[in-house]
Protein backbone atom coordinates (compact mmCIF):
# COMPACT_ATOMS: atom_id res chain seq x y z
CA UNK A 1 125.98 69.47 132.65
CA UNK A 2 127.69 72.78 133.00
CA UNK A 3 131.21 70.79 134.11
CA UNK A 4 132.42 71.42 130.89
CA UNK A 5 134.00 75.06 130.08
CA UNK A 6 131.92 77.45 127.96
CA UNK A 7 129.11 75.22 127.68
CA UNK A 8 126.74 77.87 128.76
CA UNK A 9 128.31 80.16 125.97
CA UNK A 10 127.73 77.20 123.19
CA UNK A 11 124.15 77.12 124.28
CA UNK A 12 123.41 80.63 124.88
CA UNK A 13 124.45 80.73 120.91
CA UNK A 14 122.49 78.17 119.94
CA UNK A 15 119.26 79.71 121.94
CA UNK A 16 119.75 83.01 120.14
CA UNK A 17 120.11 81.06 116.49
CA UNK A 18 116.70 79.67 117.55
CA UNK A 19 115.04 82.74 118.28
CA UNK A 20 116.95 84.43 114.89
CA UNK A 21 114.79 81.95 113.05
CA UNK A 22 111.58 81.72 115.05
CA UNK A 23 111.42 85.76 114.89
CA UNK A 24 112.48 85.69 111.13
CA UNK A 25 109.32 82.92 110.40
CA UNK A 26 107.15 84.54 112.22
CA UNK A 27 107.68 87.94 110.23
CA UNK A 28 107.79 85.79 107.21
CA UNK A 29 104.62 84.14 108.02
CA UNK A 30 102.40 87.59 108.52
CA UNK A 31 103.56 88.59 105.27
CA UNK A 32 102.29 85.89 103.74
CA UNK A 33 99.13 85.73 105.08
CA UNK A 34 98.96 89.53 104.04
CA UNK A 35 100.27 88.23 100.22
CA UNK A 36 97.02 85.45 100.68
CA UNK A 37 94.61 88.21 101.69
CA UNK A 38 95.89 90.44 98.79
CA UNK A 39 95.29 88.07 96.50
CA UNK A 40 91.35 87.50 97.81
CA UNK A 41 90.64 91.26 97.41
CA UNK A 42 92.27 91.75 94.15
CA UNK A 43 89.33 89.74 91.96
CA UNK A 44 87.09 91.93 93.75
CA UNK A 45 88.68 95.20 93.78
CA UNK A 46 89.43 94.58 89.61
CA UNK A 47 86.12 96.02 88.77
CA UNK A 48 87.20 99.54 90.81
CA UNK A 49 90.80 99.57 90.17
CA UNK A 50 91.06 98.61 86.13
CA UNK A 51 94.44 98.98 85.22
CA UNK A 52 95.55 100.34 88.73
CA UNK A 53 95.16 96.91 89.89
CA UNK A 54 98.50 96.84 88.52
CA UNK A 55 99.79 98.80 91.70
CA UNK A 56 98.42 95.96 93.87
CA UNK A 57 100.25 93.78 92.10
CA UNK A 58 103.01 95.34 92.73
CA UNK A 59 102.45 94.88 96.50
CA UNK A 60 101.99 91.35 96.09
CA UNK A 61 104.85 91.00 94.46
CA UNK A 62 106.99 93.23 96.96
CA UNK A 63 105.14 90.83 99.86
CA UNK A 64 106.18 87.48 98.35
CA UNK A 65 109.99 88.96 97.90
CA UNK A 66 110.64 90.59 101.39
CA UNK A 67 108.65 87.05 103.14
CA UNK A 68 111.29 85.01 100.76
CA UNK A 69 114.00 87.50 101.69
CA UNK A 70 113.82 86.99 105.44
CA UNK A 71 112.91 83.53 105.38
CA UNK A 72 115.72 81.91 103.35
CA UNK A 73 118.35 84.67 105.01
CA UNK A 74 121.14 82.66 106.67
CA UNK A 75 120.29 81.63 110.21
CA UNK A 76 121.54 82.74 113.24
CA UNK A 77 124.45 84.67 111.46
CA UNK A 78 127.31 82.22 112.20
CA UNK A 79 130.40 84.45 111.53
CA UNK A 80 128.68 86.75 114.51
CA UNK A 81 127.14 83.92 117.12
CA UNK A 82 130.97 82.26 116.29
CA UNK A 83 132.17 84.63 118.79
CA UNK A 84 133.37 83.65 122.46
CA UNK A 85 131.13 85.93 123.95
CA UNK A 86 127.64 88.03 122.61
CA UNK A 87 127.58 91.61 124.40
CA UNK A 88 124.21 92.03 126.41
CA UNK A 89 124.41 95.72 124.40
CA UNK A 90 124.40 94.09 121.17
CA UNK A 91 121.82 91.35 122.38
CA UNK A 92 119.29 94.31 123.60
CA UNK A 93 119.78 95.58 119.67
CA UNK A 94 119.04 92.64 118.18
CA UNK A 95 115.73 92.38 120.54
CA UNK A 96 114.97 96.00 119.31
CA UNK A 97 115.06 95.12 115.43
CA UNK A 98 113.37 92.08 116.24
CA UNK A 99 110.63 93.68 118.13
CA UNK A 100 110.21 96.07 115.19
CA UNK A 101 110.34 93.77 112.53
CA UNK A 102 107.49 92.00 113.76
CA UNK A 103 105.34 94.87 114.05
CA UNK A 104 105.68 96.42 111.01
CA UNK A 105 104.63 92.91 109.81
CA UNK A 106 101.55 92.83 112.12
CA UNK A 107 100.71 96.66 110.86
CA UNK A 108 101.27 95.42 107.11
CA UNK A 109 98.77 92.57 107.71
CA UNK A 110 96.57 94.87 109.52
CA UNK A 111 96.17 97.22 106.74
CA UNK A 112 95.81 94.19 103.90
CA UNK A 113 93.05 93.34 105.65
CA UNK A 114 91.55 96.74 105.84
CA UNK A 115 91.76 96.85 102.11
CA UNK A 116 88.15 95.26 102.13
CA UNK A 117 87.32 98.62 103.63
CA UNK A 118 88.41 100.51 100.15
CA UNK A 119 86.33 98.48 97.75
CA UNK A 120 83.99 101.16 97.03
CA UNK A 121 86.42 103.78 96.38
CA UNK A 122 89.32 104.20 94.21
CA UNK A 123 91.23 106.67 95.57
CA UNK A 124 91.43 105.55 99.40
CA UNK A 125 92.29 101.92 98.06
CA UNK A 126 95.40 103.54 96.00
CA UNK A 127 96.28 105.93 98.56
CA UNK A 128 96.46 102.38 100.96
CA UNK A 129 98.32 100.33 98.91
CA UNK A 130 100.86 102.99 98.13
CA UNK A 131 101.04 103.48 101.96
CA UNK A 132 101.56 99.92 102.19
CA UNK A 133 104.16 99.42 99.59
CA UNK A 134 106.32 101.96 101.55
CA UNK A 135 106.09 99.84 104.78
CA UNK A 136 106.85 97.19 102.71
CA UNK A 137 109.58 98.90 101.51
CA UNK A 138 110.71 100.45 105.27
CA UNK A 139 110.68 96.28 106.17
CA UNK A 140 112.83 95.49 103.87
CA UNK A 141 115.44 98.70 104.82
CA UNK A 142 115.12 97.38 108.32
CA UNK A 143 115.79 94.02 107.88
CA UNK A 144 118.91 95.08 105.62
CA UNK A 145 120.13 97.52 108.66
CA UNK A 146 119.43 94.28 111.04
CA UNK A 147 121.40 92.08 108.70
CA UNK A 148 124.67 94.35 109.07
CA UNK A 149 124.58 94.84 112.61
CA UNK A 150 125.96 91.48 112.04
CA UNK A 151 128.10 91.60 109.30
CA UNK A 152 131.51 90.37 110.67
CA UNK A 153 134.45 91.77 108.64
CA UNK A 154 137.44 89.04 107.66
């Protein structure tokens, strides 16, 4: 199969697009499951929180834009994959964001769920959902600094 020229180039592409979108769906995925789990403590924490429960809407809201963000971003960013060849260097950085991307995700979904923790007191549970609004936030400035790492200019 590899008689034809480049062919291993073509697919070596096509593998990373794949892995661009499985990486970018799996991120997606934890932060909706962390959105879901939200939503389940929020009835309960409304009693504690009163009008701060405004704060964890906020986070739901920030949750359900950076999953939409990364999951509807373009695949496999064409204009950079286009290329005749991908530079091990810049493969190794892509592996980096990637390998941070999912585990802020994994520590966002790991503090959701330690939310249930906070139900009994009012400060901790707004001192955690601040914290988590900023990783939310840190997500979303990493997935922007991914996103122009492959930014080709035209």
């Amino acid at each position: 199969m590899l008689v034809i020229p480049g062919f291993r180039g073509y697919k070596k592409r096509e593998l990373i697009r794949e892995d661009d979108k499985l990486v970018r769906e799996k991120v997606a995925s934890m932060l909706d499951d962390a959105r879901r789990e939200l939503e389940r403590i929020m009835p309960l924490a409304l009693p504690l929180m009163g009008a701060d429960v405004e704060q964890m809407d906020r986070l739901r809201k920030k949750l359900m834009m950076v999953s939409s963000k990364i999951r509807h971003a373009e695949h496999g960013y064409a204009g950079y994959f286009d290329r005749i060849k991908v530079e091990e260097r810049e493969l190794m950085k892509l592996y980096e964001y990637d390998y941070k991307l999912i585990k802020q995700a994994k520590q966002i979904l790991r503090g959701v769920k330690e939310l249930r923790k906070c139900l009994g007191d009012k400060g901790r549970m707004l001192s955690e959902v601040l914290s988590l609004t900023l990783m939310i936030g840190e997500l979303d400035d990493l997935i922007i600094r991914r996103d122009r790492m492959f930014k080709v200019e035209g």
